[in-house]
Protein backbone atom coordinates (compact mmCIF):
# COMPACT_ATOMS: atom_id res chain seq x y z
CA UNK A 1 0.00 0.00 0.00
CA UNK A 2 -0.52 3.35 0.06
CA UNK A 3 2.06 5.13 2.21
CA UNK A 4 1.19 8.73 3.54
CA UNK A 5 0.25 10.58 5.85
CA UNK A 6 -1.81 13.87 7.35
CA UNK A 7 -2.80 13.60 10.69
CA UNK A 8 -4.07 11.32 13.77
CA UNK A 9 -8.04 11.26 13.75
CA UNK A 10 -10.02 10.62 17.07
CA UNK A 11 -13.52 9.37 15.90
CA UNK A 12 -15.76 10.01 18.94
CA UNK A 13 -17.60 6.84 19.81
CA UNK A 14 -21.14 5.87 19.12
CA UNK A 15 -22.74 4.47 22.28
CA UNK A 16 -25.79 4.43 24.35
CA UNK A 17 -25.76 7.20 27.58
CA UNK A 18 -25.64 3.83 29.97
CA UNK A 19 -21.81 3.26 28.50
CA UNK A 20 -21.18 6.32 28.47
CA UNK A 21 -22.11 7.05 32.14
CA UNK A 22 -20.14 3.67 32.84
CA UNK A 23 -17.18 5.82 31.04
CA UNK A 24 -17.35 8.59 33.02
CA UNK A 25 -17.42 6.70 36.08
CA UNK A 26 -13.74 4.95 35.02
CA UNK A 27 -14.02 1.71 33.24
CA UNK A 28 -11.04 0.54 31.74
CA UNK A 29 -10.34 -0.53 28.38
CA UNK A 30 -12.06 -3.77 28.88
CA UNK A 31 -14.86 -3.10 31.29
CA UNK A 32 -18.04 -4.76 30.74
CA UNK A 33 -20.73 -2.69 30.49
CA UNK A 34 -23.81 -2.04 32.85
CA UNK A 35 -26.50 -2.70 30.24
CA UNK A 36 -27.34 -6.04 29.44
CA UNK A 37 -30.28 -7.64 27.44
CA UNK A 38 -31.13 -7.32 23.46
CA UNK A 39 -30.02 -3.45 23.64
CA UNK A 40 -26.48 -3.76 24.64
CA UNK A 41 -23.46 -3.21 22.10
CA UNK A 42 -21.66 -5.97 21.93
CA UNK A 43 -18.17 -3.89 22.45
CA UNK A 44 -20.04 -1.03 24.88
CA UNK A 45 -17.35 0.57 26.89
CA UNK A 46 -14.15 -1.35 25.19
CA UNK A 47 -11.80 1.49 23.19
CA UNK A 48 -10.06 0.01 19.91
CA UNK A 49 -6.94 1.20 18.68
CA UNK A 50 -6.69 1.16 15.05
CA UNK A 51 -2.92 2.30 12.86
CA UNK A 52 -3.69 2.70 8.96
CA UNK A 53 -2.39 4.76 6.01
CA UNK A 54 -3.90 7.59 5.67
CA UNK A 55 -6.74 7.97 2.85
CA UNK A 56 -7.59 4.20 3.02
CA UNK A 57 -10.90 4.05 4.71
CA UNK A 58 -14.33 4.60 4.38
CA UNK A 59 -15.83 8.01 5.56
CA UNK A 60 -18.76 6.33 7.17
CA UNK A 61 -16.55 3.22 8.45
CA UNK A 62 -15.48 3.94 11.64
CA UNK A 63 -18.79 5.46 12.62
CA UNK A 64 -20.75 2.75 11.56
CA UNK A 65 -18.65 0.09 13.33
CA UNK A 66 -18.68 2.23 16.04
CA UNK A 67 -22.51 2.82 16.27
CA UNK A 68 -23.46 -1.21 15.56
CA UNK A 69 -20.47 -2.22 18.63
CA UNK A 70 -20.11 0.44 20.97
CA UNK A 71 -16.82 0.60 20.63
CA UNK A 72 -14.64 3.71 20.86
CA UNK A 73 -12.02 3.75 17.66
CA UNK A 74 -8.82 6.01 18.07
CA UNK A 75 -7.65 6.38 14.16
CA UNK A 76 -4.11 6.85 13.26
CA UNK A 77 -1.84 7.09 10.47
CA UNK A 78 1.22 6.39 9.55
CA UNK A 79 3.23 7.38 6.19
CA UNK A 80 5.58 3.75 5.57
CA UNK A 81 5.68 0.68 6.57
CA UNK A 82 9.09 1.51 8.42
CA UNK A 83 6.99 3.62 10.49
CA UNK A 84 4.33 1.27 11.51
CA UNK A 85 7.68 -1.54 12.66
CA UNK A 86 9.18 1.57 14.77
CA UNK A 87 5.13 1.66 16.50
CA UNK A 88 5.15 -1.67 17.03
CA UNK A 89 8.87 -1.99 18.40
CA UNK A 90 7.94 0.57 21.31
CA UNK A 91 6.90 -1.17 24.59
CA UNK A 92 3.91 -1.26 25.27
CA UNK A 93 2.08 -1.52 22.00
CA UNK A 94 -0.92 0.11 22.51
CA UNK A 95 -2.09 -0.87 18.66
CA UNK A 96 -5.17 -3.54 18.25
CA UNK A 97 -5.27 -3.31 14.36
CA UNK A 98 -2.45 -2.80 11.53
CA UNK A 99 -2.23 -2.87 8.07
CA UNK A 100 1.20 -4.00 6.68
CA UNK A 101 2.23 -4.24 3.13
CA UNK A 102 2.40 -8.44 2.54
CA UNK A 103 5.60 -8.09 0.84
CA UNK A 104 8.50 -7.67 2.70
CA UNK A 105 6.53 -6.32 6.17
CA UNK A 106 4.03 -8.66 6.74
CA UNK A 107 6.24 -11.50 5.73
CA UNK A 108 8.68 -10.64 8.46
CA UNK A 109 6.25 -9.99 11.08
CA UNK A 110 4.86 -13.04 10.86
CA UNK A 111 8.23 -14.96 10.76
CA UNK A 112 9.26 -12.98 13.85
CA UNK A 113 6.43 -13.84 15.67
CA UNK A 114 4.80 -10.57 15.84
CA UNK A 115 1.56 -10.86 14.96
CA UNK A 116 -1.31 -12.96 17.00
CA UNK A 117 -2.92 -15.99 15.39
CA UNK A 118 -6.23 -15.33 14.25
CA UNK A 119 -9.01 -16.70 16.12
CA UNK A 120 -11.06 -17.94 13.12
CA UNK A 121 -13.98 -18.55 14.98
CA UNK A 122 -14.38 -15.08 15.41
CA UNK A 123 -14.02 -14.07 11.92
CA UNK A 124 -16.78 -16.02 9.73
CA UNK A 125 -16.52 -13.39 7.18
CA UNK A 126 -13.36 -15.26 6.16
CA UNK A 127 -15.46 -17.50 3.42
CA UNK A 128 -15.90 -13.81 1.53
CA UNK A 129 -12.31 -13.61 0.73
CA UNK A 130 -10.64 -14.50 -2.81
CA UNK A 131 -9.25 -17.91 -2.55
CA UNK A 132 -6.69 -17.07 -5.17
CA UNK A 133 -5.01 -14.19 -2.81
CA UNK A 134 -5.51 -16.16 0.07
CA UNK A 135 -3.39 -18.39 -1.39
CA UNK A 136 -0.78 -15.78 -2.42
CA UNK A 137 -0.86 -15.17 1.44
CA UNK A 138 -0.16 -18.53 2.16
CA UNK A 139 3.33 -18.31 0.40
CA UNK A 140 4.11 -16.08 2.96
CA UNK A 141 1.54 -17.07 6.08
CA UNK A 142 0.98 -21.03 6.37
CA UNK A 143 -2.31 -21.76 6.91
CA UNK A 144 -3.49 -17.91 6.74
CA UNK A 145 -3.24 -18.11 10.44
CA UNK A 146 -2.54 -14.24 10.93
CA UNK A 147 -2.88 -11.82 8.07
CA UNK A 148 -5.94 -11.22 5.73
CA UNK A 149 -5.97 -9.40 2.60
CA UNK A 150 -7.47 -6.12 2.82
CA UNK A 151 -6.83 -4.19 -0.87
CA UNK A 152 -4.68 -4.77 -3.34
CA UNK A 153 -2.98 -2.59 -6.24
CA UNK A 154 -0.30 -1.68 -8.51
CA UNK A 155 2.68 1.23 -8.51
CA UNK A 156 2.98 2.76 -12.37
CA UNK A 157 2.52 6.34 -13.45
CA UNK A 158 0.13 9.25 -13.22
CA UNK A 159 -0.03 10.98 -16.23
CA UNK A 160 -1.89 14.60 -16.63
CA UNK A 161 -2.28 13.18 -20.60
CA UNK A 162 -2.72 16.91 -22.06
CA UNK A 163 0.25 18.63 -20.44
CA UNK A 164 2.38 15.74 -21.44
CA UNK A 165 1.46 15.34 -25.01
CA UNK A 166 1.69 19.00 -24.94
CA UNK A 167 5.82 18.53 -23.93
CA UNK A 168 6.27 14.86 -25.66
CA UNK A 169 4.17 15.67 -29.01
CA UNK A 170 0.79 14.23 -29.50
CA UNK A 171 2.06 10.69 -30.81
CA UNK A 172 4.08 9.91 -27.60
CA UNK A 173 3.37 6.59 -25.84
CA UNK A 174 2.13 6.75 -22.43
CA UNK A 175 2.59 2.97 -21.56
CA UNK A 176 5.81 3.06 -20.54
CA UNK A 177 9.00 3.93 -17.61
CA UNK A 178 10.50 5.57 -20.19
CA UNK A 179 8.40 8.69 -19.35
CA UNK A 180 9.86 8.86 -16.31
CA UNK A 181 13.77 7.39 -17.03
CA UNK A 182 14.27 8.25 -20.57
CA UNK A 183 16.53 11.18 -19.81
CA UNK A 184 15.52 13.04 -22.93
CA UNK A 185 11.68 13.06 -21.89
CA UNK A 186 12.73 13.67 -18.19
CA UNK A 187 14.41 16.91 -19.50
CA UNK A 188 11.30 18.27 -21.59
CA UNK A 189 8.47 17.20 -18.29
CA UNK A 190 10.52 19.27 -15.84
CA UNK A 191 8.76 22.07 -17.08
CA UNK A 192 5.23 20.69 -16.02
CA UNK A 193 6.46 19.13 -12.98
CA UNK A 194 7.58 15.30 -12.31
CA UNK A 195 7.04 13.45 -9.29
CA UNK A 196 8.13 11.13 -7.38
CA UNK A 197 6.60 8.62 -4.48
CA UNK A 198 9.62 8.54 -1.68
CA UNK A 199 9.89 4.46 -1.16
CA UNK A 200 13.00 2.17 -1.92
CA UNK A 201 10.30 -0.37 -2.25
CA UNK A 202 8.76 1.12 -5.08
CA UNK A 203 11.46 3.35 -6.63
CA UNK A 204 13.51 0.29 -7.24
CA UNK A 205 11.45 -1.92 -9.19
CA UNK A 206 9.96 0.88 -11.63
CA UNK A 207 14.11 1.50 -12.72
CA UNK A 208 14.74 -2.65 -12.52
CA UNK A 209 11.41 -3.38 -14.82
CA UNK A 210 12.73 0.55 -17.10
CA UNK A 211 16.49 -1.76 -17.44
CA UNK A 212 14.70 -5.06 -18.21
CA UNK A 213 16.35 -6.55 -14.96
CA UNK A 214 14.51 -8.24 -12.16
CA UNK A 215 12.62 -6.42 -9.96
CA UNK A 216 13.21 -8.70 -7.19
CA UNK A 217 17.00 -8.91 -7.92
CA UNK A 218 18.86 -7.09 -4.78
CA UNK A 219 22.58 -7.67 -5.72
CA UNK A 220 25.13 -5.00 -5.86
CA UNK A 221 25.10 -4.72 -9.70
CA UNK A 222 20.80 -4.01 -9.61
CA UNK A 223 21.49 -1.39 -7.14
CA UNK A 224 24.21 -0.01 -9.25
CA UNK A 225 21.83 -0.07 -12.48
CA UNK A 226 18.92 1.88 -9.98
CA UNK A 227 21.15 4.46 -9.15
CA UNK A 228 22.52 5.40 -12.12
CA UNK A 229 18.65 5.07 -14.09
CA UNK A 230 17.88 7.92 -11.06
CA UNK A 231 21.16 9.88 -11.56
CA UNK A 232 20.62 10.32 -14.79
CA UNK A 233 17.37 12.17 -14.19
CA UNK A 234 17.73 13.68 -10.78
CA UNK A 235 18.09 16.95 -11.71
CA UNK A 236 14.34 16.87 -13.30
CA UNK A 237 12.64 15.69 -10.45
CA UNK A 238 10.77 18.21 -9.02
CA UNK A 239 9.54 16.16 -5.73
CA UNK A 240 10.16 12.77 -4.06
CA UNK A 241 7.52 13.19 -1.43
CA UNK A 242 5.17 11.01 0.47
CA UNK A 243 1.48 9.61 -1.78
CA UNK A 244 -0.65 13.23 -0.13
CA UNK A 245 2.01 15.52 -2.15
CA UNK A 246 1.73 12.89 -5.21
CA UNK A 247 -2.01 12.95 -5.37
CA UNK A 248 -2.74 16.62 -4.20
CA UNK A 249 0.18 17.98 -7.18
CA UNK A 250 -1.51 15.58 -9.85
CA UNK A 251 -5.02 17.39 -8.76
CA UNK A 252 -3.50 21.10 -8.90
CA UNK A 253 -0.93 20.46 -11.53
CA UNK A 254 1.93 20.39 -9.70
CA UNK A 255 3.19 17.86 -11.84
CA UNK A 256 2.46 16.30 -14.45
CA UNK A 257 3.76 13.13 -14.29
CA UNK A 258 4.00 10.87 -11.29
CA UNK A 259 5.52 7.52 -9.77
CA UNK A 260 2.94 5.86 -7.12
CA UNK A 261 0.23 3.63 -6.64
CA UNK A 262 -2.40 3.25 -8.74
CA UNK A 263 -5.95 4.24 -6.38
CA UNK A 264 -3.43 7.61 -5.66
CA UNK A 265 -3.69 8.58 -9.03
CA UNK A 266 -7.68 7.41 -9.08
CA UNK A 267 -8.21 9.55 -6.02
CA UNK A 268 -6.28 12.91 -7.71
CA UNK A 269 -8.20 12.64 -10.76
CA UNK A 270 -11.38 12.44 -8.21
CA UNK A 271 -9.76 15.94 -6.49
CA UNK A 272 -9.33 17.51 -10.31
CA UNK A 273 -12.74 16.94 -10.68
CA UNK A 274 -13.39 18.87 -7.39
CA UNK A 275 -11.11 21.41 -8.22
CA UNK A 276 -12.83 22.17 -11.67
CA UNK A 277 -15.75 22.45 -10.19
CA UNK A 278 -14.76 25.23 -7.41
CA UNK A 279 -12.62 26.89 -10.20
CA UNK A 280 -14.92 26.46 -12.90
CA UNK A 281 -12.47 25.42 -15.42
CA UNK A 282 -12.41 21.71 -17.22
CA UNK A 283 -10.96 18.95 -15.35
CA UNK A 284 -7.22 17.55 -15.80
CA UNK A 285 -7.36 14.15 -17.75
CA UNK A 286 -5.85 12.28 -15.70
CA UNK A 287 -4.51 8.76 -16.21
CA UNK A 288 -3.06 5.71 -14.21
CA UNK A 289 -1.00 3.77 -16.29
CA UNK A 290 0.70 0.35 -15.50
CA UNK A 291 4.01 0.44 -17.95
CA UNK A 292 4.29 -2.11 -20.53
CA UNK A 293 7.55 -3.57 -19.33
CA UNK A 294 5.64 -4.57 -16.26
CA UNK A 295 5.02 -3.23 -12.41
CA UNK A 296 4.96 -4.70 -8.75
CA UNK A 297 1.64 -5.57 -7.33
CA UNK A 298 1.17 -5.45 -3.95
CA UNK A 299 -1.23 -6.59 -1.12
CA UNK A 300 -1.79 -5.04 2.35
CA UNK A 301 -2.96 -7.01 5.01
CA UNK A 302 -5.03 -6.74 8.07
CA UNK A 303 -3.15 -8.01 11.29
CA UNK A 304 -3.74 -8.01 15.24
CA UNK A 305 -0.19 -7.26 17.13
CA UNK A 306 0.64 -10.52 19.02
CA UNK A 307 0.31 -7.76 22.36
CA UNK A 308 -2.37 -5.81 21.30
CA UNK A 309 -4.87 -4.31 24.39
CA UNK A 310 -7.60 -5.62 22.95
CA UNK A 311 -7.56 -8.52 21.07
CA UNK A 312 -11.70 -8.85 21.17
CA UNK A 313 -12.61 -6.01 19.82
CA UNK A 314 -9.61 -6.24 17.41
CA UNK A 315 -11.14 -9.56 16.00
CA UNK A 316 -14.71 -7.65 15.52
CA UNK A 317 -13.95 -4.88 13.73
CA UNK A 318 -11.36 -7.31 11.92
CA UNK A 319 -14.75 -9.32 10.71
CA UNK A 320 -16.35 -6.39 10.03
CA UNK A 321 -14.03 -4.87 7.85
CA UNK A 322 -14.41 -8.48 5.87
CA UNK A 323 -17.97 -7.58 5.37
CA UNK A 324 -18.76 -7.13 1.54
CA UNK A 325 -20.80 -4.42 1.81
CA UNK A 326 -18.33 -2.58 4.04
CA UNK A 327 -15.10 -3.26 1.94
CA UNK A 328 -16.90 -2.72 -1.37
CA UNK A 329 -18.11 1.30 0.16
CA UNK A 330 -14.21 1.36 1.50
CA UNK A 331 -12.40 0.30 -2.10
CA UNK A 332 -15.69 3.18 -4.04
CA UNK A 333 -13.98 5.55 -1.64
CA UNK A 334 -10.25 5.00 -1.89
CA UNK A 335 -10.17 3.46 -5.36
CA UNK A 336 -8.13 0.28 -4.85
CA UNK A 337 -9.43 -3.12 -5.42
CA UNK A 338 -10.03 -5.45 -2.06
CA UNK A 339 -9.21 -9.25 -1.83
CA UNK A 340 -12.73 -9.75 -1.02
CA UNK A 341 -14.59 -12.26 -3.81
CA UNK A 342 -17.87 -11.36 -2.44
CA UNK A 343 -17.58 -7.79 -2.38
CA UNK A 344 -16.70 -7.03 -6.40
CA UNK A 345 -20.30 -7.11 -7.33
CA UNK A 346 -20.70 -4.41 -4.93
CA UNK A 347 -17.95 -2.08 -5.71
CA UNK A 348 -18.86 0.89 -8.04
CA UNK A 349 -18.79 -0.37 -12.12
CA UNK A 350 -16.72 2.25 -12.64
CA UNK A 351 -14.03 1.05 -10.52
CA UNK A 352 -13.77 -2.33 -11.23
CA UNK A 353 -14.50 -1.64 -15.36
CA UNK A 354 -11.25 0.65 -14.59
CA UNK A 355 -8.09 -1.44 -16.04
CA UNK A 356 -5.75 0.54 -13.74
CA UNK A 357 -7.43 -1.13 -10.72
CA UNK A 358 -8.41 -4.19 -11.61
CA UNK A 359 -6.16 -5.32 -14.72
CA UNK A 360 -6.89 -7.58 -17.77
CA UNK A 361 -5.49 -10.96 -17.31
CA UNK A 362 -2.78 -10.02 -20.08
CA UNK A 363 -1.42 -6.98 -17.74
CA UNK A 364 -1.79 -9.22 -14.87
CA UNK A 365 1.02 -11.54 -16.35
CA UNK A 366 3.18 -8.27 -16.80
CA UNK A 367 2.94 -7.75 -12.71
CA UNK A 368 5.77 -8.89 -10.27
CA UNK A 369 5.07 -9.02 -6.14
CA UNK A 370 8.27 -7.86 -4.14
CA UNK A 371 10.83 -9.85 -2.96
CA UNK A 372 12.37 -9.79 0.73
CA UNK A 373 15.92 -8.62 0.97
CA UNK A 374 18.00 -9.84 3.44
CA UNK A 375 19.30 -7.42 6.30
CA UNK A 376 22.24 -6.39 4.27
CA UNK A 377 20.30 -5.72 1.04
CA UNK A 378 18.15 -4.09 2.75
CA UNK A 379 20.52 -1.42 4.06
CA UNK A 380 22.21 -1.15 0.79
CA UNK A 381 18.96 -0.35 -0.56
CA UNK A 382 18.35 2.36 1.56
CA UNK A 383 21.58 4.08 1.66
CA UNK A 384 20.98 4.21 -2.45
CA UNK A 385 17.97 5.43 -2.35
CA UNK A 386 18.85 8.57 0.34
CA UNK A 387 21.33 9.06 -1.89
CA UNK A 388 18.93 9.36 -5.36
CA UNK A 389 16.56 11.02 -2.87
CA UNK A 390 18.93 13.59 -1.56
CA UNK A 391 20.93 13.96 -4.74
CA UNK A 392 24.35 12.96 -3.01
CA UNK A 393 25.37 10.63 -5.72
């Protein structure tokens, strides 16, 4: 996913007066409320703690699932996946629900015993999820036991088509990294802005897949070939920033051209639309693109720290969010497909008729998941891309 940030939300909880006077008077986190019988919440007076990207959730989510449990959700964000492991490392964890990237994060959560084993008795919304990325999961979680797929997506390019045709000449192909690498292109979309998402994780494939190399190779001689695709165009970027600056600069037209994930680019050409209509001007045409010579797909997960607080409530609003009626009005909001079978029917025509989202079977072949570099890799990486990031080549 979608890496970004704004700010920490406090949703203020939905509950009868009963829990809330129980509140007042000091339950804890797990108190059990005073009311009993058919009109109780089944989560009145428990507080759920809930760490997401930013811009990937319903607006009516939280206080729906508030309003059918009782349950008080504190919201926050967090801009990478680095991020959420720094949370998660402080003691205690005060986190019931996360949302890590499959590939490498959730993968290595899981192997170092991180994450609690789902109590699938608790979640019988399971039997709504795609088998096929269930099994993907697999590969990484035996048995499923403690991630679940929450959406899915692609990194490629945001294009604002008119401005670029404008630079490129009408005739130029918009299906591929060479947009963005081909130094001579690079050169004439300065003028109109380029940016680009700042993560290793997807900054080094889009070069890898631009040099026809592996975008899961992490040897010395890839990371050499990344640096060098980056140096060469450096001086034309106008932004490596986090997916907010991406999507707001596509909207206002910032830039013109963008690396980042695909429901980013869905949800600026949503804000062009709103800016047109406050401006009353026409709105930007603007594109997602997956490249021709192929992209990383990626899947982020839903996952209960092995220490959260409060693992009940954490397993109910786990079930809920496997609802297909709640993740179909979450992926019309945010614009990225969900792993949830049941739920596609539901999700907005327009969204899942969109190619950028979910992608013919021949672009499908074209898409890579990430690999998992080792601990040394995985530094390399990041030294090379501070230094494409920072320009200290």
């Amino acid at each position: 996913m979608l890496p970004s940030f704004r700010h920490s939300i406090r949703r203020p909880a939905l509950v009868l007066s009963a829990v809330l006077a129980l509140a007042l008077a000091g339950c804890g986190r797990d108190a059990t409320p005073a009311a009993t019988g058919p009109a109780a919440a089944p989560g009145a007076g428990q507080t759920l703690n809930v760490y997401n990207w930013s811009d990937y959730i319903g607006k009516d989510t939280l206080h729906d699932f508030e309003a059918q449990t009782g349950t008080r959700v504190l919201y926050s964000v967090y801009a990478t996946n680095d991020a959420l492991l720094e949370k998660l490392a402080a003691s205690p964890n005060t986190y019931d629900v996360v949302f890590p990237t499959a590939r490498p994060y959730a993968q290595r959560m899981v192997a170092s015993g991180q994450l609690a084993a789902l109590d699938k008795t608790r979640l019988p919304n399971l039997a709504h999820l795609d088998p096929a990325i269930m099994a993907e999961l697999a590969t990484i979680d035996p048995g499923n036991a403690h991630i679940v797929p929450y959406m899915w997506g692609t990194t490629g390019l945001g294009i604002d088509v008119e401005r670029v045709r404008q630079a490129l000449g009408p005739g130029a192909a918009l299906d591929s990294w060479g947009l963005l690498f081909d130094p001579a292109n690079a050169a004439k979309l300065s003028a109109c802005g380029i940016g680009v998402v700042d993560n290793a994780e997807e900054g080094f494939p889009a070069a890898l897949f631009w040099k026809g190399l592996a975008p899961t190779d992490f040897g010395e001689a890839s990371g050499g070939a990344v640096r060098d695709a980056y140096a060469a165009i450096r001086t034309h970027v106008r932004k490596f920033g986090n997916d907010d600056e991406m999507i707001e600069g596509l909207a206002d037209g910032t830039f013109c051209l963008v690396l980042t994930f695909s429901g980013d680019v869905q949800q600026a050409r949503a804000r062009a639309v709103e800016l047109a209509g406050k401006n009353g001007g026409k709105p930007r045409d603007i594109r997602y693109v997956i490249p021709r010579e192929g992209a990383i797909r990626w899947i982020d997960t839903i996952a209960i720290p092995k220490d959260a607080p409060n693992p009940e409530a954490a397993h109910r609003f786990v079930n809920y969010l496997l609802t297909p009626k709640v993740i179909a009005s979450i992926s019309d909001e945010v614009s990225y497909a969900n792993g949830n079978r049941d739920a596609t029917p539901l999700v907005d025509k327009a969204i899942t008729g969109d190619p950028g989202i979910y992608p013919p079977a021949a672009v499908r072949a074209k898409l890579a998941t990430a690999g998992n570099p080792s601990g040394p890799e995985a530094a390399a990486r990041k030294r090379i891309w501070d230094s494409i990031v920072y320009g200290s080549f």
